[in-house]
Protein backbone atom coordinates (compact mmCIF):
# COMPACT_ATOMS: atom_id res chain seq x y z
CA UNK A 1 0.00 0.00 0.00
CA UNK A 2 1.36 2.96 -0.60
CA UNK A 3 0.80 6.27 1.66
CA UNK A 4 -0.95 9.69 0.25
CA UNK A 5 2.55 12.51 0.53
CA UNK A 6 3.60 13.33 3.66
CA UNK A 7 2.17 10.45 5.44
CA UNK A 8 3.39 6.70 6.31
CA UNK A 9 1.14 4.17 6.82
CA UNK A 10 1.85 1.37 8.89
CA UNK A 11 -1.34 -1.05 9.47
CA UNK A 12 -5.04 -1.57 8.05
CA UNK A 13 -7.32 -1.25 10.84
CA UNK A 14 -10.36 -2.07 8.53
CA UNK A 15 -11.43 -2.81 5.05
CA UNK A 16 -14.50 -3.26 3.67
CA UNK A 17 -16.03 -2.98 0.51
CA UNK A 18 -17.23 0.68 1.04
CA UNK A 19 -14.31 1.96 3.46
CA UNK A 20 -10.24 1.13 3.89
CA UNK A 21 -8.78 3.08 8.07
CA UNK A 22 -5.36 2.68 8.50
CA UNK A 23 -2.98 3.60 10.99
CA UNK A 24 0.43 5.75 10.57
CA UNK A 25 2.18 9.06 11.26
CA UNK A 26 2.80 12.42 10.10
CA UNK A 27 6.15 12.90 8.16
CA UNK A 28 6.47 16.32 9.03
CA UNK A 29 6.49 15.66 13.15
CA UNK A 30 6.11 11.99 13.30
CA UNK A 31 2.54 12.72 14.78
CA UNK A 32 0.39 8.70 15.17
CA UNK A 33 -2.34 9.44 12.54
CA UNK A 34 -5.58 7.46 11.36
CA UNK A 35 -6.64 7.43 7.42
CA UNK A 36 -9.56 6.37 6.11
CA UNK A 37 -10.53 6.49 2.69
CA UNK A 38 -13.31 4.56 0.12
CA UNK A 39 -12.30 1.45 -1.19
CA UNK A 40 -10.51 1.39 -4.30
CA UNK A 41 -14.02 0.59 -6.12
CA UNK A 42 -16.00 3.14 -4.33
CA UNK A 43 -18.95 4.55 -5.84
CA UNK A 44 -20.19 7.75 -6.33
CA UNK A 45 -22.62 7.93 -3.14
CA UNK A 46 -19.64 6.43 -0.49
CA UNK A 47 -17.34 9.04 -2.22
CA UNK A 48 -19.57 11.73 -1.56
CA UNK A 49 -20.16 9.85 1.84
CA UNK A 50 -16.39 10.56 2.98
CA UNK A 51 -16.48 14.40 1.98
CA UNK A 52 -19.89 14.68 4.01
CA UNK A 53 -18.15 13.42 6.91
CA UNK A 54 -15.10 15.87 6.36
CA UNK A 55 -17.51 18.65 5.97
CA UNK A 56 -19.86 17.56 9.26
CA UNK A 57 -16.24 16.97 11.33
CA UNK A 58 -14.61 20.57 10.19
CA UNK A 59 -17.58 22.04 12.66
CA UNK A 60 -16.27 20.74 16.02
CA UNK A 61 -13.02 21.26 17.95
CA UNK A 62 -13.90 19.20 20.79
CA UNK A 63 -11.62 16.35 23.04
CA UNK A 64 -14.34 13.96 22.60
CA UNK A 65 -15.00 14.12 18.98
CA UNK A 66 -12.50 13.04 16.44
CA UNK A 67 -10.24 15.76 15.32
CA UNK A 68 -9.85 15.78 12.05
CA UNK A 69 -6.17 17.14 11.01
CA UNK A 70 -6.91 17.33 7.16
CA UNK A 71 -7.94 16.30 4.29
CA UNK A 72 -5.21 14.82 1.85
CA UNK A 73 -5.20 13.78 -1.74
CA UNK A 74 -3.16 10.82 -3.22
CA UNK A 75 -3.80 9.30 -6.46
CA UNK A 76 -7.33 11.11 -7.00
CA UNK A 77 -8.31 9.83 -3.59
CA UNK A 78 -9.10 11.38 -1.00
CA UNK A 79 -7.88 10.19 2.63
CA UNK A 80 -9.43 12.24 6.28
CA UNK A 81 -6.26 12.24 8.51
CA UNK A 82 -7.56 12.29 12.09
CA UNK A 83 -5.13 12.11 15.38
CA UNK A 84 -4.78 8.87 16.57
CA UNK A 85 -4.82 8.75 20.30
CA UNK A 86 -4.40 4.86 20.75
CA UNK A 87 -7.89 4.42 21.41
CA UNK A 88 -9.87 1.24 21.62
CA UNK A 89 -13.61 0.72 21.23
CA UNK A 90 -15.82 0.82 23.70
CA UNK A 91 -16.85 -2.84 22.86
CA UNK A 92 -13.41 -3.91 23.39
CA UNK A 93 -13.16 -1.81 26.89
CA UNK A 94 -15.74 -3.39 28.19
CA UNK A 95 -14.73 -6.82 27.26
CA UNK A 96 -11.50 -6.68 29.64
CA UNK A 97 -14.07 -6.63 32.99
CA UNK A 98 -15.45 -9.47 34.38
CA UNK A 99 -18.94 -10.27 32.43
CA UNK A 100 -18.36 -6.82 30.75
CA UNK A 101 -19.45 -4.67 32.54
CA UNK A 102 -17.68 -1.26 33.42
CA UNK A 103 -17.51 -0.34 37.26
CA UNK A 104 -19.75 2.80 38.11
CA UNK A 105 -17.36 5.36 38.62
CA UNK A 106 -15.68 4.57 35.04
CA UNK A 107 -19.17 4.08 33.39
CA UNK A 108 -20.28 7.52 35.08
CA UNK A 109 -17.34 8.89 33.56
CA UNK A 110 -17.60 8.36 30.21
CA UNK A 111 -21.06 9.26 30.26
CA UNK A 112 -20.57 12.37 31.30
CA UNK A 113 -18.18 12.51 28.42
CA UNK A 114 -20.33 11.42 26.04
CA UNK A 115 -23.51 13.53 26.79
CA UNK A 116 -20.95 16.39 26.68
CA UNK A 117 -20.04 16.03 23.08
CA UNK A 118 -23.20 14.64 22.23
CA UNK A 119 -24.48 18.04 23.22
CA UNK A 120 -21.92 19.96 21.23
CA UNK A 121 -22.70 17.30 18.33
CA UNK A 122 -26.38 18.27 18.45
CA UNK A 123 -26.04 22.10 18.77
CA UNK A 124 -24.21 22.43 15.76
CA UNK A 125 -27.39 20.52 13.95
CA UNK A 126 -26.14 17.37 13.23
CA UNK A 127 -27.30 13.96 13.79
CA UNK A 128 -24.51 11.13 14.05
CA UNK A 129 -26.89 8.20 12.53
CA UNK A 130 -24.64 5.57 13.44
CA UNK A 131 -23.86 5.97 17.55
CA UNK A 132 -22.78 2.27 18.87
CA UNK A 133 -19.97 1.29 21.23
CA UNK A 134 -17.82 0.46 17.68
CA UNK A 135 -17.73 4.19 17.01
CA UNK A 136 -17.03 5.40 20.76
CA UNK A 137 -13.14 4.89 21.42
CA UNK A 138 -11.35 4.88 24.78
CA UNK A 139 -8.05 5.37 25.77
CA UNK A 140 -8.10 3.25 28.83
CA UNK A 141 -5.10 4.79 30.91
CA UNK A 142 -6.90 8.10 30.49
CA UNK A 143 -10.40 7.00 30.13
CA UNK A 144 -11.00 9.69 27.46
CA UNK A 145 -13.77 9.45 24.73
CA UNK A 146 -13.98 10.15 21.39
CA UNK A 147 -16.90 9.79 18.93
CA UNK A 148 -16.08 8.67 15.87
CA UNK A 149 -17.13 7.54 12.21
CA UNK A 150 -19.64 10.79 11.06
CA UNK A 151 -19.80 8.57 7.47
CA UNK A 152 -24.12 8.67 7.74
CA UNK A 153 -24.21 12.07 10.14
CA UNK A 154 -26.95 14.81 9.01
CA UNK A 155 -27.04 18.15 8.85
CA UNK A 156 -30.39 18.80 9.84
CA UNK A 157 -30.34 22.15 7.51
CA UNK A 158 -29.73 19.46 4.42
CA UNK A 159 -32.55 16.94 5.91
C-alpha cells in the first residue's frame, strides 16, 4: 500500500467494501495518525459519503469528537487524517471486565463525556446516525472518549 505525501502508513485497521482506516504518522512531526478512505471501487454515493463526513467533522473542535487534522489527496483519492490517540472501542473496553461490565465510577465517567459532546454534536445541527460502542473509542489509561465515524451524520439544515 502505498501512503498519500507526507504520510506513512503502517497497518489496516479495517477494510471493507465501502471503506479502507489505516494507521500511521505524520512525516512532518512523526505525529500517530488514522486514514480512512473509500475502497478502491467506491462509488459515487460512499465518495460523496467521505467528503460529508469531512464537511460535518470541520464544525467541532472538541476532546471527545474526532479531530480531524486534514484532508489529503493521493492518487485522485481522498484520505481524512484524524489524530490517533491509541484508542480502543468501547466494545473492546468493556470486554476486559469481568462479564463486561464497566464499574460505576468509570461508566459515570464516560457518560458524562459522552452527553458532553453529544451536546456539542447536536447544537451544531447534526445527527450522528450511526452511535454504537464500535464508534465510541477509549483510551483506557486516560479514560477519554472520542466519537467517531460521522460517514451517515446529518445536517439537519440538508434533511
Amino acid at each position: 500500500m502505498q501512503s498519500p505525501n507526507g504520510y506513512q502508513i503502517t497497518d489496516t485497521l479495517f477494510s471493507s467494501s465501502s471503506a479502507r482506516v489505516f494507521r500511521g504518522w505524520r512525516e512532518s512531526d512523526h505525529l500517530p495518525v488514522i486514514l480512512r478512505a473509500c475502497s478502491e471501487n467506491a462509488t459515487p454515493s460512499q465518495e460523496a459519503r467521505l467528503a460529508a463526513s469531512a464537511e460535518v467533522l470541520k464544525l467541532f473542535d472538541h476532546p471527545n469528537i474526532v479531530n480531524l487534522l486534514e484532508c489529503a489527496h493521493f492518487r485522485n483519492q481522498a484520505y481524512l487524517v484524524m489524530a490517533d490517540k491509541q484508542a480502543i472501542s468501547l466494545s473492546q473496553y468493556a470486554e476486559t471486565f469481568t462479564d463486561k461490565r464497566i464499574p460505576i465510577d468509570n461508566f459515570l465517567h464516560i457518560a458524562i463525556q459522552l452527553a458532553d459532546a453529544l451536546s456539542v454534536i447536536h447544537h451544531a445541527q447534526v445527527i450522528h446516525k450511526d452511535l454504537h460502542p464500535g464508534n465510541i473509542l477509549i483510551t483506557p489509561n486516560k479514560q477519554s472518549v472520542q466519537i467517531i465515524d460521522f460517514g451517515l451524520a446529518s445536517l439537519l439544515s440538508r434533511e
